[in-house]
C-alpha atoms as a PDB file:
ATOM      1  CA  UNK A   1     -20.318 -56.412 131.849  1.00  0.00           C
ATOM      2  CA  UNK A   2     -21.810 -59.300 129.418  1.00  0.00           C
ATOM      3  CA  UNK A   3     -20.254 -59.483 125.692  1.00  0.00           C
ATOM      4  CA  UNK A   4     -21.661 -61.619 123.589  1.00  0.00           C
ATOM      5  CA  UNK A   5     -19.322 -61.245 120.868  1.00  0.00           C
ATOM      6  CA  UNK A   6     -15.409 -60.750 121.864  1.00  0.00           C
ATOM      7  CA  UNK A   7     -15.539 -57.484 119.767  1.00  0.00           C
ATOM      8  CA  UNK A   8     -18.847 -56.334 121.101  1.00  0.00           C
ATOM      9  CA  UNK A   9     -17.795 -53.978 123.549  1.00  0.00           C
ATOM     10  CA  UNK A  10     -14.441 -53.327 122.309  1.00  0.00           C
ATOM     11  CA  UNK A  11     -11.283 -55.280 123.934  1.00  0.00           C
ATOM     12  CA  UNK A  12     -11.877 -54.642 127.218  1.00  0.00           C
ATOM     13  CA  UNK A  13     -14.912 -55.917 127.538  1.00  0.00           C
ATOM     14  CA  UNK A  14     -13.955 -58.887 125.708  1.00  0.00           C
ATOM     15  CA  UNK A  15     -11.366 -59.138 128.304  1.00  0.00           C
ATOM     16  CA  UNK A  16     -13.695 -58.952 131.259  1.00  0.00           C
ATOM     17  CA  UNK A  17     -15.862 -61.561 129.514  1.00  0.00           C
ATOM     18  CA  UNK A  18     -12.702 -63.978 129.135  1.00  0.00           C
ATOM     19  CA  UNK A  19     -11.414 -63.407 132.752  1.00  0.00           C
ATOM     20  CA  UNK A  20     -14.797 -63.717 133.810  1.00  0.00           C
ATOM     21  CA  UNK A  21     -15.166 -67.423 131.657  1.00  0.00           C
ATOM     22  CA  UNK A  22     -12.118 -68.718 133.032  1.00  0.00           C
ATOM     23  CA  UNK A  23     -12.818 -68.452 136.790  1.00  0.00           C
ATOM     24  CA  UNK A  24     -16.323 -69.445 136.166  1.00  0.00           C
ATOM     25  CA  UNK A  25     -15.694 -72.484 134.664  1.00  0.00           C
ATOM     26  CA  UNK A  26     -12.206 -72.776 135.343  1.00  0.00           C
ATOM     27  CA  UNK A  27     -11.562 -73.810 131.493  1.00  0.00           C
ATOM     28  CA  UNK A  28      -9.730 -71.191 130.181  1.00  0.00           C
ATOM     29  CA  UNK A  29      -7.847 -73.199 127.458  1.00  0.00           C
ATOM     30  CA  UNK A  30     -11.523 -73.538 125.614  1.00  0.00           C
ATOM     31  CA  UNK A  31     -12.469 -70.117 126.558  1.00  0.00           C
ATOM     32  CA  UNK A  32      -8.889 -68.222 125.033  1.00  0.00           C
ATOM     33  CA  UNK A  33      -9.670 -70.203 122.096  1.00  0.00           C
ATOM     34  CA  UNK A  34     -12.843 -69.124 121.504  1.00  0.00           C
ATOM     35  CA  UNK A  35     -12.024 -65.560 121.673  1.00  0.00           C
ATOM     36  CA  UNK A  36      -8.237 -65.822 119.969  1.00  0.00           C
ATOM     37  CA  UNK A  37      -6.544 -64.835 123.185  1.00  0.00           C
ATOM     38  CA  UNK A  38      -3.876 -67.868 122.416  1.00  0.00           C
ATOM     39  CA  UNK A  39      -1.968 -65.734 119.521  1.00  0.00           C
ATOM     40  CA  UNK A  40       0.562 -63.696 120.910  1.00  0.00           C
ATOM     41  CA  UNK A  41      -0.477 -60.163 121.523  1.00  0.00           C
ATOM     42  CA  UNK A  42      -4.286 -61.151 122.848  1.00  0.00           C
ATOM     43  CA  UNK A  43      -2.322 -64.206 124.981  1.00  0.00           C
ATOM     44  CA  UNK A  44       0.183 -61.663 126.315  1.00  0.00           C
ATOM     45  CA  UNK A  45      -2.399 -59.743 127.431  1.00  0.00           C
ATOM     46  CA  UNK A  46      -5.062 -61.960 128.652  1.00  0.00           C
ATOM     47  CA  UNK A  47      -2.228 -63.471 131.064  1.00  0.00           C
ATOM     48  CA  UNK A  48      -1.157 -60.159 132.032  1.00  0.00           C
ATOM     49  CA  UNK A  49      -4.434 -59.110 132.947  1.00  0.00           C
ATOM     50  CA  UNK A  50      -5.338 -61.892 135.108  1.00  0.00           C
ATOM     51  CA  UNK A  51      -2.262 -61.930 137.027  1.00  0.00           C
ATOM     52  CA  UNK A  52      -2.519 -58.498 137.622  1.00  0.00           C
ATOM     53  CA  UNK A  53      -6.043 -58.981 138.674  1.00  0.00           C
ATOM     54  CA  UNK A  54      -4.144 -61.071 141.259  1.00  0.00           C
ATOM     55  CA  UNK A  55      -5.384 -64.640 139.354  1.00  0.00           C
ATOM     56  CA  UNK A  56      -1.661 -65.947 138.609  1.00  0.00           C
ATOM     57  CA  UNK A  57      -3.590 -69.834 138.297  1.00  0.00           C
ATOM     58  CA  UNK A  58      -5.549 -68.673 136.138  1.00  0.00           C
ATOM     59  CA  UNK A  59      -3.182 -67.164 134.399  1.00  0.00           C
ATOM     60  CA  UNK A  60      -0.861 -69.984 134.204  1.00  0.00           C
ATOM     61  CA  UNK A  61      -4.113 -72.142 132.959  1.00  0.00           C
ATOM     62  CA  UNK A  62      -4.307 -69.486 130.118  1.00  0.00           C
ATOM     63  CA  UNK A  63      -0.269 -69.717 129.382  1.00  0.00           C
ATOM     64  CA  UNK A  64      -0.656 -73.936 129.836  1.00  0.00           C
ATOM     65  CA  UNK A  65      -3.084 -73.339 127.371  1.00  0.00           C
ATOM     66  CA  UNK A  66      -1.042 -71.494 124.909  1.00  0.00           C
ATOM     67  CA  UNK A  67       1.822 -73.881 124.938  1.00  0.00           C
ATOM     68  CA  UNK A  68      -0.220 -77.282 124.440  1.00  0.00           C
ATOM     69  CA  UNK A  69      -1.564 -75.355 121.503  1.00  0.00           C
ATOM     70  CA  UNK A  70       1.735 -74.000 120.139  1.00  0.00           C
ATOM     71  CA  UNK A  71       4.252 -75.564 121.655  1.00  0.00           C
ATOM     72  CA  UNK A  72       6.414 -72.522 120.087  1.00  0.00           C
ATOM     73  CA  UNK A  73       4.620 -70.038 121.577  1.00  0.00           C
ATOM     74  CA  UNK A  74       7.602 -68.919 123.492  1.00  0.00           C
ATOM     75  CA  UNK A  75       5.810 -65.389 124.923  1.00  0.00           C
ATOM     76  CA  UNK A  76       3.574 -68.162 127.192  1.00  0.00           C
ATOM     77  CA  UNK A  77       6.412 -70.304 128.046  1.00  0.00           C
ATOM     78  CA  UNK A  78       8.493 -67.230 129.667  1.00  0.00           C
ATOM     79  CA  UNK A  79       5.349 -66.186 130.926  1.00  0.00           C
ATOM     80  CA  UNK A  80       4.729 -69.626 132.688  1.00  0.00           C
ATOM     81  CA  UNK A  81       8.138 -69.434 133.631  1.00  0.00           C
ATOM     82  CA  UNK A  82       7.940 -65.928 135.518  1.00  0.00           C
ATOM     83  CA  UNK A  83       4.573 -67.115 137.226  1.00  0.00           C
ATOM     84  CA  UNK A  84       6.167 -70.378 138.431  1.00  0.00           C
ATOM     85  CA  UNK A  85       9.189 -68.307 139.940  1.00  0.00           C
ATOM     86  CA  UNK A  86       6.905 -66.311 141.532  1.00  0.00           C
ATOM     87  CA  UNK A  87       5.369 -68.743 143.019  1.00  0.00           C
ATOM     88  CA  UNK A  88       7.808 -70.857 144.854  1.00  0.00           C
ATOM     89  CA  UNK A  89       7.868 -73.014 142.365  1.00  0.00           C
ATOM     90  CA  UNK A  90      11.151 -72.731 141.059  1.00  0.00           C
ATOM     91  CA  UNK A  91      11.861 -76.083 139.999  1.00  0.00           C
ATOM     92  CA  UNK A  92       9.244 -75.899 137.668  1.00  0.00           C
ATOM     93  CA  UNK A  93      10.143 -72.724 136.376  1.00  0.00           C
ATOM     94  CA  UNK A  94      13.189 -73.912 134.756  1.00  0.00           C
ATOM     95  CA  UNK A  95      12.067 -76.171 131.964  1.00  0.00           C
ATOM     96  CA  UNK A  96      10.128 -73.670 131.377  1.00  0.00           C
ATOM     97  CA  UNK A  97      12.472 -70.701 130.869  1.00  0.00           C
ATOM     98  CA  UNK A  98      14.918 -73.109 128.813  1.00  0.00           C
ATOM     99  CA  UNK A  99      12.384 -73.862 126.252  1.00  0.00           C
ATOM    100  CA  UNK A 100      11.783 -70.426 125.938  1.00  0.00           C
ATOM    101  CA  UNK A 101      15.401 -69.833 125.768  1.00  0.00           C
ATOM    102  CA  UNK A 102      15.917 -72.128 122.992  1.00  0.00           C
ATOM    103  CA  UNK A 103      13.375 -70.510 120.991  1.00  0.00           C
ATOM    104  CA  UNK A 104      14.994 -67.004 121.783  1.00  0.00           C
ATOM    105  CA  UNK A 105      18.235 -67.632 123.126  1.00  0.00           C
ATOM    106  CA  UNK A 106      19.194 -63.855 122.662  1.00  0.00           C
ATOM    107  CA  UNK A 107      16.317 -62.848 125.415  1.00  0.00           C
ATOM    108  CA  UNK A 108      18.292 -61.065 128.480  1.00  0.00           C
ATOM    109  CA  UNK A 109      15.013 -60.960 130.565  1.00  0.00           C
ATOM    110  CA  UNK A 110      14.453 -64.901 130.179  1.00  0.00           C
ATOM    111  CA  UNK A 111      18.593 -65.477 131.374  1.00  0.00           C
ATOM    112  CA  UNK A 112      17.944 -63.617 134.602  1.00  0.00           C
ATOM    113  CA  UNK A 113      15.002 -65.334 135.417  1.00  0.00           C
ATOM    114  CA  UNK A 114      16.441 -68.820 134.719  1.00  0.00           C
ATOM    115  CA  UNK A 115      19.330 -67.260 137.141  1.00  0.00           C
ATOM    116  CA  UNK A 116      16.705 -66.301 139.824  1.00  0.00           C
ATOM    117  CA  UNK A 117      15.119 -69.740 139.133  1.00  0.00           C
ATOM    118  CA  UNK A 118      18.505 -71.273 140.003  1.00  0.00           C
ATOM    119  CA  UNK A 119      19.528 -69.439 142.734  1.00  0.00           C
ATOM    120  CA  UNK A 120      16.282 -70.388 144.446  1.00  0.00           C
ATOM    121  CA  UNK A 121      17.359 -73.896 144.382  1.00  0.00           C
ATOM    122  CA  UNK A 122      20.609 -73.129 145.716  1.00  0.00           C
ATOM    123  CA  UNK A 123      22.343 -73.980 142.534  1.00  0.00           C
ATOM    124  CA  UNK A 124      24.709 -71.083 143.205  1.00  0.00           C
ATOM    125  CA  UNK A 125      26.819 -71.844 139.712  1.00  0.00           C
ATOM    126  CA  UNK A 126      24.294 -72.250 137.338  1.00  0.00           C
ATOM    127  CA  UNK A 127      22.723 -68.841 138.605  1.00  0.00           C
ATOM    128  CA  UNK A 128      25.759 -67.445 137.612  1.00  0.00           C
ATOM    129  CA  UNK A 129      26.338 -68.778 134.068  1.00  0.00           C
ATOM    130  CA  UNK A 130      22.485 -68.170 133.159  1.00  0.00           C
ATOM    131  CA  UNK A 131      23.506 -63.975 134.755  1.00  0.00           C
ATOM    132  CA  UNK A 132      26.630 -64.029 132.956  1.00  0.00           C
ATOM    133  CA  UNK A 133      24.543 -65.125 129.251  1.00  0.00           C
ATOM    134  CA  UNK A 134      21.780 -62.528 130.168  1.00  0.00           C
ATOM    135  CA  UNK A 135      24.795 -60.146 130.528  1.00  0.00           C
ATOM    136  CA  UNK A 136      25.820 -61.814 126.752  1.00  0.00           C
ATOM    137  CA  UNK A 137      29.273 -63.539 127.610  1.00  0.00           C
ATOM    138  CA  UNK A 138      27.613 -67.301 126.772  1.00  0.00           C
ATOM    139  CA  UNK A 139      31.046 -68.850 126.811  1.00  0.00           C
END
């Protein structure tokens, strides 16, 4: 399916386009723009829909993307944070999770992953101060 406007075809054919855009020319930060998928619901979305297409790079391109534009875009930093964890990448999944935690410290889903983030690296305690704030004793 070509659109040659995002709204063209409606959003899912806007999505198809975008998906299609970023693992043709692997630029997804200039193709997310173009078609406002960086503002929160749209960016939600558009990441969502390429990792479920099985595209978690691209994805994380898309959520990269996000966060160099907004750096308080904190729906593409816990994003980028659940992608990295699922990954292997756990290490890289922390900074990620605390940013977003600082933006929404209150955000139980965001605490367990930073305590599944830690407990991959074997940082047994940490894992269980980050499940004990998701579980809202932060003291």
């Amino acid at each position: 399916m070509r659109a040659s406007s995002p709204g063209e075809y409606g959003s899912i054919g806007s999505a198809e386009l975008l998906i299609a855009t970023c693992r043709r020319t692997n630029q997804c930060a200039i193709a997310s723009r173009q078609h406002g998928a960086l503002a929160p619901p749209a960016g939600e979305g558009l990441c969502a829909l390429l990792a479920s297409t099985g595209d978690a790079a691209a994805a994380a391109a898309a959520c990269q993307a996000a966060t160099r534009a907004d750096e308080g875009a904190v729906w593409a930093w816990r994003r980028l944070a659940f992608l990295r964890l699922a990954g292997g990448d756990a290490e890289a999944a922390v900074p990620c999770f605390h940013t977003a935690l600082r933006a929404q410290p209150g955000h139980a889903r965001t605490w367990e992953g930073l305590g599944a983030a830690y407990q991959a690296l074997g940082r047994l305690t940490a894992a269980l101060k980050a499940r004990a704030c998701r579980q809202g004793d932060r003291g």
